[in-house]
Protein backbone atom coordinates (compact mmCIF):
# COMPACT_ATOMS: atom_id res chain seq x y z
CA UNK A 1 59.16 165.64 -80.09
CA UNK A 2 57.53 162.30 -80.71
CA UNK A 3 54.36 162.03 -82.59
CA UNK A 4 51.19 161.23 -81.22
CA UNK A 5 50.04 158.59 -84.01
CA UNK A 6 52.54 156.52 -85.51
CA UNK A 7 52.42 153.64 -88.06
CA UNK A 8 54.97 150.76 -89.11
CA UNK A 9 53.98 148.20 -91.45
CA UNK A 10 56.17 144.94 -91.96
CA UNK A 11 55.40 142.80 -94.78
CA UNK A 12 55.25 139.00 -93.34
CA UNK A 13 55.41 137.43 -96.84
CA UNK A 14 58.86 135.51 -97.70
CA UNK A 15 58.49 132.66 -99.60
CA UNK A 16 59.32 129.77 -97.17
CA UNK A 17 61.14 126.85 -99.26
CA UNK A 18 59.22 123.50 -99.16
CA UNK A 19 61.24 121.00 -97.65
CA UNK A 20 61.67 118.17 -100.39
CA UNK A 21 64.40 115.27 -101.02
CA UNK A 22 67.80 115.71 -102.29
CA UNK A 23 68.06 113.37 -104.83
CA UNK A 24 70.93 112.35 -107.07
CA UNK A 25 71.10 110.00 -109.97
CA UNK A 26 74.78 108.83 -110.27
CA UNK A 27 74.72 107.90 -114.74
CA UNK A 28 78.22 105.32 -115.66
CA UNK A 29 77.88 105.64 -118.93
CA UNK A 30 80.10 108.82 -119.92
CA UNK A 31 81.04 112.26 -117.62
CA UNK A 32 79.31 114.69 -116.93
CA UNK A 33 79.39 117.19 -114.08
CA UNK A 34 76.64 117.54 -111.38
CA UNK A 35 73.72 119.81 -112.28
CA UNK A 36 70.65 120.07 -110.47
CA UNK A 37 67.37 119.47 -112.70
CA UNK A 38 64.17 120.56 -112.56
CA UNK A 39 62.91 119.32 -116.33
CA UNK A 40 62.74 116.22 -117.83
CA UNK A 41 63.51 117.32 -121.09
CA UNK A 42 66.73 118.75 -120.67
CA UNK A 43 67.71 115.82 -119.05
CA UNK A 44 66.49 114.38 -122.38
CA UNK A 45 68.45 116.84 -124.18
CA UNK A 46 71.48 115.99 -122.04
CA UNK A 47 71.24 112.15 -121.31
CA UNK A 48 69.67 111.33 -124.65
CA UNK A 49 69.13 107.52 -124.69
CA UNK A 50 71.23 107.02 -122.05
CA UNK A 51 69.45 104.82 -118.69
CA UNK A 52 69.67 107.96 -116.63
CA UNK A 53 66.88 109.43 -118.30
CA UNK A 54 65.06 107.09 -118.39
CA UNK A 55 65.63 106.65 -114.49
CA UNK A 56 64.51 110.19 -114.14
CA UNK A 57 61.11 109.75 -116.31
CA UNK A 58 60.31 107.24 -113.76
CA UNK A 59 61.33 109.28 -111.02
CA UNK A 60 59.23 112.36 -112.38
CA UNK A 61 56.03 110.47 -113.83
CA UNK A 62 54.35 109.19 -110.90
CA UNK A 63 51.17 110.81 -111.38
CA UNK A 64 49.00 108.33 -109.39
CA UNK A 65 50.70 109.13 -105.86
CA UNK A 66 49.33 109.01 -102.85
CA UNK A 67 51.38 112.11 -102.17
CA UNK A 68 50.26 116.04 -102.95
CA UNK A 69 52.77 116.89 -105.11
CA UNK A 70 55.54 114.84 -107.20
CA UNK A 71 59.32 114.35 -107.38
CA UNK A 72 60.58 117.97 -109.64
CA UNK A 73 63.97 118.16 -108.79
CA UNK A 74 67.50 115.92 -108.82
CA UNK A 75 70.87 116.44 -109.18
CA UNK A 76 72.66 114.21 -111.82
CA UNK A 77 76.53 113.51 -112.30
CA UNK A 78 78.14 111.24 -115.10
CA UNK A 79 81.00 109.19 -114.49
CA UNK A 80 82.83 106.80 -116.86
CA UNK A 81 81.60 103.42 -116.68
CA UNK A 82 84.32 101.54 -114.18
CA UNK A 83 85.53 99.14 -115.00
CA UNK A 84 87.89 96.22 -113.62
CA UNK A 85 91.35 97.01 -113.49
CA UNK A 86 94.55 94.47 -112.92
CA UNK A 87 97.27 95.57 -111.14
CA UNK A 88 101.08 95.36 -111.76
CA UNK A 89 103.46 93.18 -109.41
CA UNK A 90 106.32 95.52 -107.29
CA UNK A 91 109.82 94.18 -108.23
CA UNK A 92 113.40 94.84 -106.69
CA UNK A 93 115.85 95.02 -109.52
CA UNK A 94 119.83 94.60 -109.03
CA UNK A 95 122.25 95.41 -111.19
CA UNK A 96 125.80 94.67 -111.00
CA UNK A 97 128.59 96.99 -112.76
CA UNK A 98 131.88 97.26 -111.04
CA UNK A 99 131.46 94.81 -108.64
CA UNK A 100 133.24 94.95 -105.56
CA UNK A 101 133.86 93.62 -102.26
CA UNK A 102 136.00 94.09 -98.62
CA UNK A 103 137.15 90.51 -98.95
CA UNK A 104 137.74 88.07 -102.23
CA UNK A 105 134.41 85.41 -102.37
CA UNK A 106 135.74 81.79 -101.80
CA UNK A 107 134.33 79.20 -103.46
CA UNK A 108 131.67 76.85 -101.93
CA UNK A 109 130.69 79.49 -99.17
CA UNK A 110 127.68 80.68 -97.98
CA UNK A 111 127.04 84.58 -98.05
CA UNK A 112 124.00 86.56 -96.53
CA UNK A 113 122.45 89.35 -98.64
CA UNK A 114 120.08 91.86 -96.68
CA UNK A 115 117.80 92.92 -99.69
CA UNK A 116 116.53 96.86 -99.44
CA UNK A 117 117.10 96.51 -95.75
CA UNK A 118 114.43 94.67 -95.57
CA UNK A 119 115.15 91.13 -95.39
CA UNK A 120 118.12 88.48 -95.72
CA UNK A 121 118.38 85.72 -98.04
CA UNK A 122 120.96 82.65 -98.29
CA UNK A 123 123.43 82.64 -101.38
CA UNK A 124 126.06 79.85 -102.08
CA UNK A 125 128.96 80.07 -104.06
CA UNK A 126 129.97 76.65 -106.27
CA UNK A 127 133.23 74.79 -106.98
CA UNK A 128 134.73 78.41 -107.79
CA UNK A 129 134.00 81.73 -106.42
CA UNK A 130 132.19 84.08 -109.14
CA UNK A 131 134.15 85.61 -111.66
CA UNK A 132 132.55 88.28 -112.50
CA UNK A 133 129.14 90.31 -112.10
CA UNK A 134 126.97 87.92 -114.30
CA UNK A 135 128.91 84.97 -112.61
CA UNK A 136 127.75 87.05 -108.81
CA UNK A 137 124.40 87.11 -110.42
CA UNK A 138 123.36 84.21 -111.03
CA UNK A 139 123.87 83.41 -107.33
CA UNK A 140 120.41 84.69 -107.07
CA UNK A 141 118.65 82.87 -109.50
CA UNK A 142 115.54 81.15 -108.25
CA UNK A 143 116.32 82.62 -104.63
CA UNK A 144 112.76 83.48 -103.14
CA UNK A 145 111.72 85.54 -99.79
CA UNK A 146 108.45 86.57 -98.34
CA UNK A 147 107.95 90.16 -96.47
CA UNK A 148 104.99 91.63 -95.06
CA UNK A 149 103.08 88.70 -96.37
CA UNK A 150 104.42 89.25 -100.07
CA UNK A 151 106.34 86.75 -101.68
CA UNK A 152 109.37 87.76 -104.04
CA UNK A 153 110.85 85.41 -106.67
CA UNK A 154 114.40 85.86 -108.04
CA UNK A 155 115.53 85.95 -111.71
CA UNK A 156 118.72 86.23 -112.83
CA UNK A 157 120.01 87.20 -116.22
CA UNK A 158 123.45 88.48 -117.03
CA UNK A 159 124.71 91.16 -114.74
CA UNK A 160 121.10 91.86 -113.38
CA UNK A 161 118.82 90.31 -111.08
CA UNK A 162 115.10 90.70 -110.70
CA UNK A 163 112.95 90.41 -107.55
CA UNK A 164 109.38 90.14 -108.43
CA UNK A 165 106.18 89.62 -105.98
CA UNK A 166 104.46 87.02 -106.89
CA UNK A 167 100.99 88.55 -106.43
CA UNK A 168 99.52 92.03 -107.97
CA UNK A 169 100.72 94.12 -104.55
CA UNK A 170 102.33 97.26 -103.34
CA UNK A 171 105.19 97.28 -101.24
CA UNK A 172 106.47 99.82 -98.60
CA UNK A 173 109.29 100.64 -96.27
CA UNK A 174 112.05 99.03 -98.80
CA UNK A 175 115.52 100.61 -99.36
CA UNK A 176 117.47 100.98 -102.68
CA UNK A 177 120.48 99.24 -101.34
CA UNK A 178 121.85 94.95 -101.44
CA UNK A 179 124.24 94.31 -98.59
CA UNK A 180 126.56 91.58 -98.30
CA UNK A 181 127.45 89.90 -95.25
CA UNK A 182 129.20 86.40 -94.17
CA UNK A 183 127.04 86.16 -90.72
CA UNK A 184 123.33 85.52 -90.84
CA UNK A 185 122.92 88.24 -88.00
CA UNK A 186 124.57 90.77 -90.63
CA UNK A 187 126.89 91.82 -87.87
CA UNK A 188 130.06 91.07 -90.61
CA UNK A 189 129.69 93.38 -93.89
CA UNK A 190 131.62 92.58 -96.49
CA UNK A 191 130.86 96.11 -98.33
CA UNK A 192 129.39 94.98 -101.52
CA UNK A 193 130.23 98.18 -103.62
CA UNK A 194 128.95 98.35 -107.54
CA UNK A 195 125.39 97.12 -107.33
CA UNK A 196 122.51 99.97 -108.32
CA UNK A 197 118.95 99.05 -106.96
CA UNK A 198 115.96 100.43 -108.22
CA UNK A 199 112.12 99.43 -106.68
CA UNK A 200 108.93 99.56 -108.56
CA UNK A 201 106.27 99.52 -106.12
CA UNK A 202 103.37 97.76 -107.76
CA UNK A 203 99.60 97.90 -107.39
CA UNK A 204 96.67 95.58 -106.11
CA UNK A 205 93.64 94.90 -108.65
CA UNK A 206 90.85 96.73 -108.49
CA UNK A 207 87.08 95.45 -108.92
CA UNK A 208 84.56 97.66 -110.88
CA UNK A 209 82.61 98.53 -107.98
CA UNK A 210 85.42 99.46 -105.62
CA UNK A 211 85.93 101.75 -108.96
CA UNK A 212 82.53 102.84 -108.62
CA UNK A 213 82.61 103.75 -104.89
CA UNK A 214 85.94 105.45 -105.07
CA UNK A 215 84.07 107.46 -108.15
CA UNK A 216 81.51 108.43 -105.75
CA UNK A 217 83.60 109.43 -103.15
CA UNK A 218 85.40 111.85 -105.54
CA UNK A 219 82.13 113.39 -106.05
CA UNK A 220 81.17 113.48 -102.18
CA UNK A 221 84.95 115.89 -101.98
CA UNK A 222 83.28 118.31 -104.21
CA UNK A 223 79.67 118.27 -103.21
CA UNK A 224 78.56 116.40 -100.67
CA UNK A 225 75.02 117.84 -100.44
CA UNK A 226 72.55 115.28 -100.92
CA UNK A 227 70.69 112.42 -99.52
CA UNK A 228 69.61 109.89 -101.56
CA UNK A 229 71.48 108.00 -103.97
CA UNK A 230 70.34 105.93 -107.09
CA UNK A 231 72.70 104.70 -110.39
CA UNK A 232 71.89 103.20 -113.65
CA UNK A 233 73.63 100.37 -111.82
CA UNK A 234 72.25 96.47 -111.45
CA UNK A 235 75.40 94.50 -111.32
CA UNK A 236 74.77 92.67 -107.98
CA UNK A 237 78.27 93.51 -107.11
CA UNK A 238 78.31 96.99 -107.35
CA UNK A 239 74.62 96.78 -105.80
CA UNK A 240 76.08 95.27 -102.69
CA UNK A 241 79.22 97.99 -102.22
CA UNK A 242 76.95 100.96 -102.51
CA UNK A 243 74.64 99.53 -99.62
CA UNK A 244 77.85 99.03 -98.07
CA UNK A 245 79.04 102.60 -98.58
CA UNK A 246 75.93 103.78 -98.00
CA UNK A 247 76.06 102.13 -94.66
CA UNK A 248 79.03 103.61 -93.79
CA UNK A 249 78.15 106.96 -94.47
CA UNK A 250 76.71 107.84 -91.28
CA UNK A 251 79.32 108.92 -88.87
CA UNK A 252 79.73 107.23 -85.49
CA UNK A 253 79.37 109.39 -81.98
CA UNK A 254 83.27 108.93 -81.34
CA UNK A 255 83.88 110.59 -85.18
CA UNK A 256 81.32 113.41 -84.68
CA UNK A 257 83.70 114.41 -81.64
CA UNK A 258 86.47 113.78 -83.64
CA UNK A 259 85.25 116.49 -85.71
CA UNK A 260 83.84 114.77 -88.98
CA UNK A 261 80.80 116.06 -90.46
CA UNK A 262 77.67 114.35 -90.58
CA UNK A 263 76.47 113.85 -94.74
CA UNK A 264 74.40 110.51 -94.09
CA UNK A 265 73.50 108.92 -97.28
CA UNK A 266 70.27 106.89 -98.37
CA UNK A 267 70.99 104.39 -101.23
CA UNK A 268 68.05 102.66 -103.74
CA UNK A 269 68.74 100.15 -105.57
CA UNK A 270 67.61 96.67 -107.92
CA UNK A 271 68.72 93.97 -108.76
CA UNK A 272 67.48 90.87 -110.99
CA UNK A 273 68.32 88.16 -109.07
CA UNK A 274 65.67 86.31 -106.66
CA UNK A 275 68.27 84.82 -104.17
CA UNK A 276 69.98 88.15 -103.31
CA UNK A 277 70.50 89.37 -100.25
CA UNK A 278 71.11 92.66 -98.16
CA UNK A 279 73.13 92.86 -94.78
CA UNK A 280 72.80 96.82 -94.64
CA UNK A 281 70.76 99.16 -92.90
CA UNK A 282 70.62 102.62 -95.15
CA UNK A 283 70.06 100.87 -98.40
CA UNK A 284 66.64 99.37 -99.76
CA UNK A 285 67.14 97.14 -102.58
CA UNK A 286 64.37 96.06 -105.06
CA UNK A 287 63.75 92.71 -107.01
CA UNK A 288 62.51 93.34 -110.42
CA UNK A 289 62.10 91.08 -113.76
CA UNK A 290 62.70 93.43 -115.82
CA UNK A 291 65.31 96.22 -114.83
CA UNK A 292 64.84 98.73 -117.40
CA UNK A 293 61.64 99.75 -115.79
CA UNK A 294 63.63 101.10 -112.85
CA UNK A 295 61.31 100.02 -110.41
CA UNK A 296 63.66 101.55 -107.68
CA UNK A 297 63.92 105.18 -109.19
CA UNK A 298 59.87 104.54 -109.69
CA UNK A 299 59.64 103.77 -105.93
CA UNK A 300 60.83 106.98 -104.55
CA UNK A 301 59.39 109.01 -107.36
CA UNK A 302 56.08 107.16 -105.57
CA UNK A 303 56.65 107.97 -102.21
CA UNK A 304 59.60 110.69 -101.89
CA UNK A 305 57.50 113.52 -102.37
CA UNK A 306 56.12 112.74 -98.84
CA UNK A 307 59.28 113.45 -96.92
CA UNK A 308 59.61 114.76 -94.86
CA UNK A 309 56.17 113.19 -93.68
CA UNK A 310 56.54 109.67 -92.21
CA UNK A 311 54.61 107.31 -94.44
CA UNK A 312 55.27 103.54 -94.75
CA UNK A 313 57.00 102.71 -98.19
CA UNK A 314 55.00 99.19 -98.59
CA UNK A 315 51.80 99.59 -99.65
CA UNK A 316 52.99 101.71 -102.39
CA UNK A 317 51.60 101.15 -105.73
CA UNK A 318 54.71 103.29 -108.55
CA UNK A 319 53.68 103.64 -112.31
CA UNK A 320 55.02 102.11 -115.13
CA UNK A 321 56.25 98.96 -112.64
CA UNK A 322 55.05 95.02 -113.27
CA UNK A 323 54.60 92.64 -111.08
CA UNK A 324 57.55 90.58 -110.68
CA UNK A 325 56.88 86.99 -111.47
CA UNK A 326 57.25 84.97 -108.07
CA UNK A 327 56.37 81.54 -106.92
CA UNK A 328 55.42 81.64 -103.17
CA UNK A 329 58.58 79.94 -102.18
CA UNK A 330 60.52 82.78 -103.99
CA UNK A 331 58.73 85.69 -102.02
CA UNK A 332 59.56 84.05 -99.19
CA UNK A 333 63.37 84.20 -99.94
CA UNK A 334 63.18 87.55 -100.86
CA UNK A 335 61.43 88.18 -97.67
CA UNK A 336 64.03 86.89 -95.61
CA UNK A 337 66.36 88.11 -97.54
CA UNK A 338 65.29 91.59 -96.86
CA UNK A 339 64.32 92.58 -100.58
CA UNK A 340 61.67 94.47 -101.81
CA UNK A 341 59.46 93.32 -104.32
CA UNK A 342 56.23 94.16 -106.32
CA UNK A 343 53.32 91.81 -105.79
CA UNK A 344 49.77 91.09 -106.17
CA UNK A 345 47.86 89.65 -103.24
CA UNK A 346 43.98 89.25 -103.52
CA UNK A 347 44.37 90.96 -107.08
CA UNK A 348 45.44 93.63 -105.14
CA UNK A 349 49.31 95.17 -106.54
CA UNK A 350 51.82 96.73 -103.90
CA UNK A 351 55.25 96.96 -102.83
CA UNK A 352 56.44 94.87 -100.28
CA UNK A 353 57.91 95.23 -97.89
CA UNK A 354 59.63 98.67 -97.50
CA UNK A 355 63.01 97.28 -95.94
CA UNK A 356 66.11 98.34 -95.75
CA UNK A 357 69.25 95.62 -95.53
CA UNK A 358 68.82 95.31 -91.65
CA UNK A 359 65.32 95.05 -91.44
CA UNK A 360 64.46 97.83 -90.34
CA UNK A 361 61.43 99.76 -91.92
CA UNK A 362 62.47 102.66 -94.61
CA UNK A 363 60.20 104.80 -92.45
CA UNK A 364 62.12 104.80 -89.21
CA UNK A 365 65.39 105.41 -90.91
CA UNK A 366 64.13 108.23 -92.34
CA UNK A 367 62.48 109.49 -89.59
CA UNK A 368 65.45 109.30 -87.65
CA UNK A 369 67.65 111.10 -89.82
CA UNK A 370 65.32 113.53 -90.16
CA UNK A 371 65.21 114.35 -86.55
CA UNK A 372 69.18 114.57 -86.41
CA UNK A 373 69.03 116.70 -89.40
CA UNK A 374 66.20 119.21 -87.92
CA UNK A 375 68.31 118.91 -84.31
CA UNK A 376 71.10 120.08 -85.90
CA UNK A 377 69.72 122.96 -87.66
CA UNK A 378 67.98 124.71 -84.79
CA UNK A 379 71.25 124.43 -83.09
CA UNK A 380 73.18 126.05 -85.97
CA UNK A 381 70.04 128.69 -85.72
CA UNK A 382 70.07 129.33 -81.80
CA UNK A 383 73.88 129.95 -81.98
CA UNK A 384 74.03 131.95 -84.74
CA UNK A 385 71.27 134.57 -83.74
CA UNK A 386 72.29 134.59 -80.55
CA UNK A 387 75.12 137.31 -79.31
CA UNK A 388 76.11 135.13 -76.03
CA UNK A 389 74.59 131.62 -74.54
CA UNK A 390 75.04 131.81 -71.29
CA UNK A 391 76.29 129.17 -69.22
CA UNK A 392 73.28 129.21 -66.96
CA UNK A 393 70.43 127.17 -66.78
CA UNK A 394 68.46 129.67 -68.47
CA UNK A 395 71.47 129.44 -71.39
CA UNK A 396 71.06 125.51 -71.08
CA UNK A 397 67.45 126.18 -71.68
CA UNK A 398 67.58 128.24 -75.09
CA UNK A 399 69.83 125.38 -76.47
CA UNK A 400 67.66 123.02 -75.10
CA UNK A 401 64.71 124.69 -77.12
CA UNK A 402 66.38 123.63 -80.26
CA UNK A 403 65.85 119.88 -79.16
CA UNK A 404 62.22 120.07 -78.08
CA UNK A 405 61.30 122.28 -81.51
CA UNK A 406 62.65 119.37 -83.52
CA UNK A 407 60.86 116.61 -81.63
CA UNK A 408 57.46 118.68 -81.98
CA UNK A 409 58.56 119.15 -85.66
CA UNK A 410 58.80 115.28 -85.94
CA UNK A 411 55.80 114.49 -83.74
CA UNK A 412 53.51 116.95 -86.41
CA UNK A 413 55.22 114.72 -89.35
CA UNK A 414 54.05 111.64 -87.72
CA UNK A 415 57.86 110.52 -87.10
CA UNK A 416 57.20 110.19 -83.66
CA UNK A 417 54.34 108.83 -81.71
CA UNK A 418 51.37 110.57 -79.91
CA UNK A 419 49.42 109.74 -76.52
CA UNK A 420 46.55 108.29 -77.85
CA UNK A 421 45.14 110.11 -74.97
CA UNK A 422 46.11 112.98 -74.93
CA UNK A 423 47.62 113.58 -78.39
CA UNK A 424 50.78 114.55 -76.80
CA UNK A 425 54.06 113.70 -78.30
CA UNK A 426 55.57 110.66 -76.75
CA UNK A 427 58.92 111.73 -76.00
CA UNK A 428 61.13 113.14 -72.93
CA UNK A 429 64.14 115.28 -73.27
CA UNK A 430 66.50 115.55 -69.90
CA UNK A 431 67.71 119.06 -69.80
CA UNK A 432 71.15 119.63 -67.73
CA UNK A 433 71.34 122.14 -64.95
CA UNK A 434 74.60 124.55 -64.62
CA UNK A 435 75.60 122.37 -61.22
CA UNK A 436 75.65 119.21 -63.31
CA UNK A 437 78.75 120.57 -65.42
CA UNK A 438 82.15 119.56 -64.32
CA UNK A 439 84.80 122.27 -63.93
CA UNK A 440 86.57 121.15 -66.88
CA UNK A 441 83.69 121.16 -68.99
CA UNK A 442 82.60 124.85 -67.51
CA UNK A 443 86.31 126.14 -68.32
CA UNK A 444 86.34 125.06 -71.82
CA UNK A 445 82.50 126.17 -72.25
CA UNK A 446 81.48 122.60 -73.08
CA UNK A 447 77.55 121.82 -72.19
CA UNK A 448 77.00 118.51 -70.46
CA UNK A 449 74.52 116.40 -72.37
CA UNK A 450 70.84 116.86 -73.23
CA UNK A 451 69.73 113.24 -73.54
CA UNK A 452 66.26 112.42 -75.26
CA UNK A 453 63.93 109.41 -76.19
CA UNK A 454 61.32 109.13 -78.67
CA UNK A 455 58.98 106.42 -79.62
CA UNK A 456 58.59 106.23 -83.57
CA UNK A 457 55.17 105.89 -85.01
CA UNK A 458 56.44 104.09 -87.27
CA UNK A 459 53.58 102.14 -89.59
CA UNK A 460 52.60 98.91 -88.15
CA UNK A 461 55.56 98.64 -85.40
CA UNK A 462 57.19 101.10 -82.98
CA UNK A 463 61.04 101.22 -81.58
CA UNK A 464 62.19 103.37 -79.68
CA UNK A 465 65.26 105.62 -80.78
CA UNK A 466 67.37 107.39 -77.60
CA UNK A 467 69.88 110.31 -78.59
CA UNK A 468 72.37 112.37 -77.08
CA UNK A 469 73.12 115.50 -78.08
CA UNK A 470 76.38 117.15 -76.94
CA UNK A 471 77.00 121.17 -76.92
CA UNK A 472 79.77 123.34 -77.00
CA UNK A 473 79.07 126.77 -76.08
CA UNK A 474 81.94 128.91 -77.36
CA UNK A 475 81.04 132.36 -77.75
């Protein structure tokens, strides 16, 4: 018998995690594995006097932010400082010991040796035919052929002869076999017999920051969770791959059906040089005079702890960070050159521009990520909680729920733009119906697409960003 008064009460009261950057400071000067901090002085303790830490005490000290709390947490990693390193050349060596042949060599005749079944090469015999192995040799002396777009040079000495490329290169696809034929075609053999080929396959130099990138990479295979990148870095090479890398960090639509995962990357940087210039879109590079104030890690310790809020990274005023000294014609270059900078205008000291490499505002790259990052985790959310989706319209619609909570998410954070009328966010997503599927999609429980646009608020400009977001409902 049920009772006539009852009483539940739930406790509403988990701590929600604040949603901050993930940060990490990449240190060259020594290993060390990655370990998230939340205190500058055991990254002291652990970095002492190395640039890392004092990255971090900019990152950390930015007391006079516009933003309500500060930077408290980043992941560091040490890796040893890279370094240039030369390659070797790939050789072919041939040596003769019990030399042998179908037919006797005549003298003053022209033979045809396919090298590693790769290639033929012309030898001619002199007034007499060869004599022996070191006499067969010497044939080859000074004999050079190019494969695959790698040159090989020919010394002989003795019973042996050497092949070597004449560039720092690896080779591929070559045999451990010389054979001798009279024909050019190689159609008659003449069965050399008694030559033992052995093939070191050499290596191509390698610059420091391909080093440095191929470092980083080795990192991303063991834990690829975080966002932004900075290094103790300012070599204007190295600056320019990791923009690169950065840049190609963010998968394209045909990979994300190909089944790679999406671990976008965000890379700061500075450099000291007033002509240099980026070409890439997730990196934002900073001119400074004097690099060991780490005006980039001082930026984002300035304005990260607003993310995921939309706020415009120029403006910005970081501690601890001078003026650079700039004649007008030089802030102009930088300007054009898509470089950040700080300045003073009016008596008045900012950060200008808040760029990244294509020219696009630090803002709206955020923003944007942001939005496929929050997409993707509703998604994750709805599927997971939910025993069966559907294929209805009604299951269309709870997926489709994920996509509109994301774009209200982003409209709230000021990522994307509201009526001014109505306050509404300005955005429309296109929801498919069940009759728009094709049979094939239907059988292998593949959603059509739910397309959306957005306007970004952006700061002082808007662009629009359009996205597609493609569903498969297994169950």
């Amino acid at each position: 018998m049920s009772k006539d008064i009852q009483v539940f009460t739930a406790i509403d009261a988990k701590v929600k995690p604040a949603e901050s950057l993930d940060i990490l400071l990449l240190s060259t000067e020594g290993a060390a594995p990655m370990k998230t901090y939340n205190d500058l002085e055991k990254i002291n303790a652990d970095f002492e006097g190395k640039k890392v830490a004092a990255m971090a005490t900019k990152l950390f000290n930015q007391d006079n932010t516009l933003a309500d709390t500060l930077i408290r947490k980043v992941r560091i990693v040490g890796i040893e400082n890279p370094q240039n390193v030369g390659g070797k050349a790939s050789t072919i060596k041939a040596a003769f010991d019990g030399l042998s042949t179908s037919e006797e060599l005549t003298a003053n005749t022209d033979y045809y040796a396919k090298i590693c079944g790769k290639t033929v090469v012309k030898i001619t015999t002199g007034d007499t035919a060869p004599a022996d192995e070191a006499a067969f040799a010497a044939l080859f002396d000074g004999v050079t052929f190019t494969e695959d777009g790698v040159e090989f040079r020919a010394e002989a000495a003795e019973k042996t002869v050497v092949f070597t490329s004449t560039t720092r290169t690896a080779i591929s696809g070559y045999t451990a076999d010389i054979g001798l034929y009279k024909d050019e075609d190689c159609f008659e053999s003449l069965e050399l017999g008694g030559c033992d080929v052995v093939i070191t396959i050499g290596t191509g130099d390698v610059t420091k920051e391909e080093n440095l990138v191929k470092a980083l990479e080795e990192i991303r295979d063991a834990d690829d969770d975080f966002y932004f990148v900075l290094t103790d870095v300012t070599d204007e090479d190295c600056v320019t791959s990791l923009c690169k890398w950065a840049e190609g960090t963010e998968p394209t639509e045909a990979a994300l059906g190909a089944g790679v995962e999406d671990h976008r990357k965000f890379y700061f940087g500075q450099v000291t040089n007033k002509e240099y210039v980026n070409n890439y879109g997730r990196s934002a590079v900073v001119y400074t005079d004097d690099p060991s104030e780490w005006a980039d890690a001082a930026w984002v310790g300035s304005v990260g702890p607003f993310w995921p809020e939309s706020v415009t990274w120029k403006w910005k005023v970081p501690d601890g960070i001078s003026v650079a000294y700039l004649r007008d014609s030089e802030r102009d270059t930088l300007e054009e050159n898509r470089v950040n900078f700080m300045t003073a205008e009016y008596k008045h000291e900012y950060m200008k521009n808040g760029i990244c490499g294509d020219g696009n505002f630090i803002d709206n790259v955020l923003g944007a990520d942001y939005i496929t990052y929050q997409m993707r985790e509703n998604l994750y959310t709805i599927f997971l909680q939910n025993p069966k989706i559907g294929y209805t319209d009604a299951g269309f619609s709870i997926v489709a729920s994920g996509v509109f909570s994301a774009l209200n998410r982003a409209v709230d954070l000021h990522i994307i733009a509201k009526d001014p009328e109505d306050g509404v966010g300005v955005y429309t997503v296109t929801v498919p119906k069940r009759k728009d599927a094709t049979d094939e999609q239907a059988r292998n429980r593949v959603m059509p697409d739910i397309e959306w646009e957005a306007l970004l608020e952006g700061a002082v400009h808007s662009a629009k960003v359009r996205g597609t977001l493609s569903v498969t409902l297994n169950n």
